[in-house]
Protein backbone atom coordinates (compact mmCIF):
# COMPACT_ATOMS: atom_id res chain seq x y z
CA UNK A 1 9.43 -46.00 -111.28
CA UNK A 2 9.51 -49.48 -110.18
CA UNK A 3 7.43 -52.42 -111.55
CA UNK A 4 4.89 -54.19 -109.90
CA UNK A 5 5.71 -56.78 -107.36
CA UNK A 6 4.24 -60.29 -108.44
CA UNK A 7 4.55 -63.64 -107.02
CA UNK A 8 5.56 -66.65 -108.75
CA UNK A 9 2.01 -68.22 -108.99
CA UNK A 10 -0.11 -64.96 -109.76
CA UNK A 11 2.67 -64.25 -112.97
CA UNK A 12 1.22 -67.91 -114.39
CA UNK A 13 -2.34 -66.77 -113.86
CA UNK A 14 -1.34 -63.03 -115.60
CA UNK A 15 -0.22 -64.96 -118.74
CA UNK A 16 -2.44 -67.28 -120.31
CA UNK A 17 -1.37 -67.51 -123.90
CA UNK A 18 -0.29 -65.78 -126.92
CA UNK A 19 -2.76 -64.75 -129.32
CA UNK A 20 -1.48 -66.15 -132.50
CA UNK A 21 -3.73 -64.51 -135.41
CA UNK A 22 -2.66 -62.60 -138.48
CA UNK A 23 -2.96 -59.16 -136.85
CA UNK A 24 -1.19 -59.94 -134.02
CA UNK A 25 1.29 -61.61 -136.08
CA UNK A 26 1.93 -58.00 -137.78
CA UNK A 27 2.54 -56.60 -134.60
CA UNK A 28 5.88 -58.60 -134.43
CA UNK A 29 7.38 -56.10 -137.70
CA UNK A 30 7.09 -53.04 -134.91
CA UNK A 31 8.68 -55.60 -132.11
CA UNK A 32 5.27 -56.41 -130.92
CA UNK A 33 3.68 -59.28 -129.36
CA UNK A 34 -0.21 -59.85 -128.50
CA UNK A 35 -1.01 -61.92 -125.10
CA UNK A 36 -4.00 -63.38 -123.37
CA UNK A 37 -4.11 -62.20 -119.98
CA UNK A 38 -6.32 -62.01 -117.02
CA UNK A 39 -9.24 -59.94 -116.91
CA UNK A 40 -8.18 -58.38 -113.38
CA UNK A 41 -4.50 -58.10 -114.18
CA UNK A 42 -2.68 -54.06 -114.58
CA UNK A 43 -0.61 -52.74 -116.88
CA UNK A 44 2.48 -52.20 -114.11
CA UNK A 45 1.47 -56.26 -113.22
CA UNK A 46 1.39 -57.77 -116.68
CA UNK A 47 5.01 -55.86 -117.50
CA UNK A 48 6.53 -57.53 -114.50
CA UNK A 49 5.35 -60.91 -115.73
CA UNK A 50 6.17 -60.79 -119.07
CA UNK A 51 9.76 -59.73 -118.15
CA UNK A 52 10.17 -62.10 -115.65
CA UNK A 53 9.14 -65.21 -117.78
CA UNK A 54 10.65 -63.97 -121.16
CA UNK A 55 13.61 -62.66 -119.52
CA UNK A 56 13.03 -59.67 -122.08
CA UNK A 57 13.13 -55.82 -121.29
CA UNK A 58 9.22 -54.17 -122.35
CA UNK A 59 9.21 -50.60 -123.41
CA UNK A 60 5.26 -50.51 -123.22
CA UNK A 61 2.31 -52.30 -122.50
CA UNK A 62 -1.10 -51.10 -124.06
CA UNK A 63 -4.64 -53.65 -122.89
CA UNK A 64 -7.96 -54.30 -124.27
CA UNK A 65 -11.05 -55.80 -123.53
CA UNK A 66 -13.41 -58.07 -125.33
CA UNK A 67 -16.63 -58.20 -124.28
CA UNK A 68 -18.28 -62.08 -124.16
CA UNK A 69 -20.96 -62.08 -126.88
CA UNK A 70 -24.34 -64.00 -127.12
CA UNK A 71 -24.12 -66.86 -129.27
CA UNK A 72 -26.34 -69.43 -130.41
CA UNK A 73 -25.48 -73.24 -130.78
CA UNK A 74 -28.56 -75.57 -131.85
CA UNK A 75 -30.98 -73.13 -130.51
CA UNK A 76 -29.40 -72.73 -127.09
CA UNK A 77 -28.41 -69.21 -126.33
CA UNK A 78 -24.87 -69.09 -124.79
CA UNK A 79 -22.08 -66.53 -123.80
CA UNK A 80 -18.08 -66.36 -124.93
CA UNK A 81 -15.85 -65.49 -122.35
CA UNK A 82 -14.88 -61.82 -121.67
CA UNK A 83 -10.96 -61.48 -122.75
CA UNK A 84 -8.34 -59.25 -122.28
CA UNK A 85 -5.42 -58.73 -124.40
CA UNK A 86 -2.34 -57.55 -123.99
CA UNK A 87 0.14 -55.38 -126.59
CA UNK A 88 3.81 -55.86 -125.13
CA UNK A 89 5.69 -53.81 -127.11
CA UNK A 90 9.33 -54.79 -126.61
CA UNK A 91 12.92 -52.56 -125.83
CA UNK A 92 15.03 -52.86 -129.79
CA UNK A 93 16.98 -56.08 -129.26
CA UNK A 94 14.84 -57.67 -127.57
CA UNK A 95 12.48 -60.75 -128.95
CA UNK A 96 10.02 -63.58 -127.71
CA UNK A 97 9.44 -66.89 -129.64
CA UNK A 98 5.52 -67.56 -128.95
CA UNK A 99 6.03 -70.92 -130.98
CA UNK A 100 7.88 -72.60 -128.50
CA UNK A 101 6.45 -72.84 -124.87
CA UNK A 102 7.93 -71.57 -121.72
């Protein structure tokens, strides 16, 4: 099957960031690594991005969503932002640096 085709503008939009927490962090002992990524983005369209940036071969991608709670800040009710993450589990060889940019 081939991957997803993605422009070069839409594959900076995919990828916003690496989530850099302890849990994620553990991920990297099973060649994992955790990713912010656009809410609308697919599984076929974040694979194709991460490969094409990283220049790295992924095995599997598994998503989540987090819901935007209510919060309140001095009284004022607010919302968080709805994220996605995504799990980019990586071919044996393979490894991304999220320290260092891209």
């Amino acid at each position: 099957m081939k991957g997803a085709v993605v422009s070069r503008e839409r594959i900076y939009e995919i990828v916003r960031g690496p989530v850099i927490t302890e849990k994620a962090t553990m991920g990297s002992e099973h060649n994992q690594v955790t990713f912010k990524v656009a809410v609308d983005a697919s599984k076929p369209e974040i694979k194709t991005a991460i490969e094409t940036l990283f220049k790295v071969k992924v095995k599997a991608v598994n998503t989540l969503r987090q819901e935007g709670k209510e919060k309140r800040f001095r009284g004022t009710l607010g919302r968080r932002n709805e994220v996605k993450k995504a799990i980019v589990t990586l071919e044996a060889g393979h490894s991304i640096d999220v320290t260092t940019g891209i």
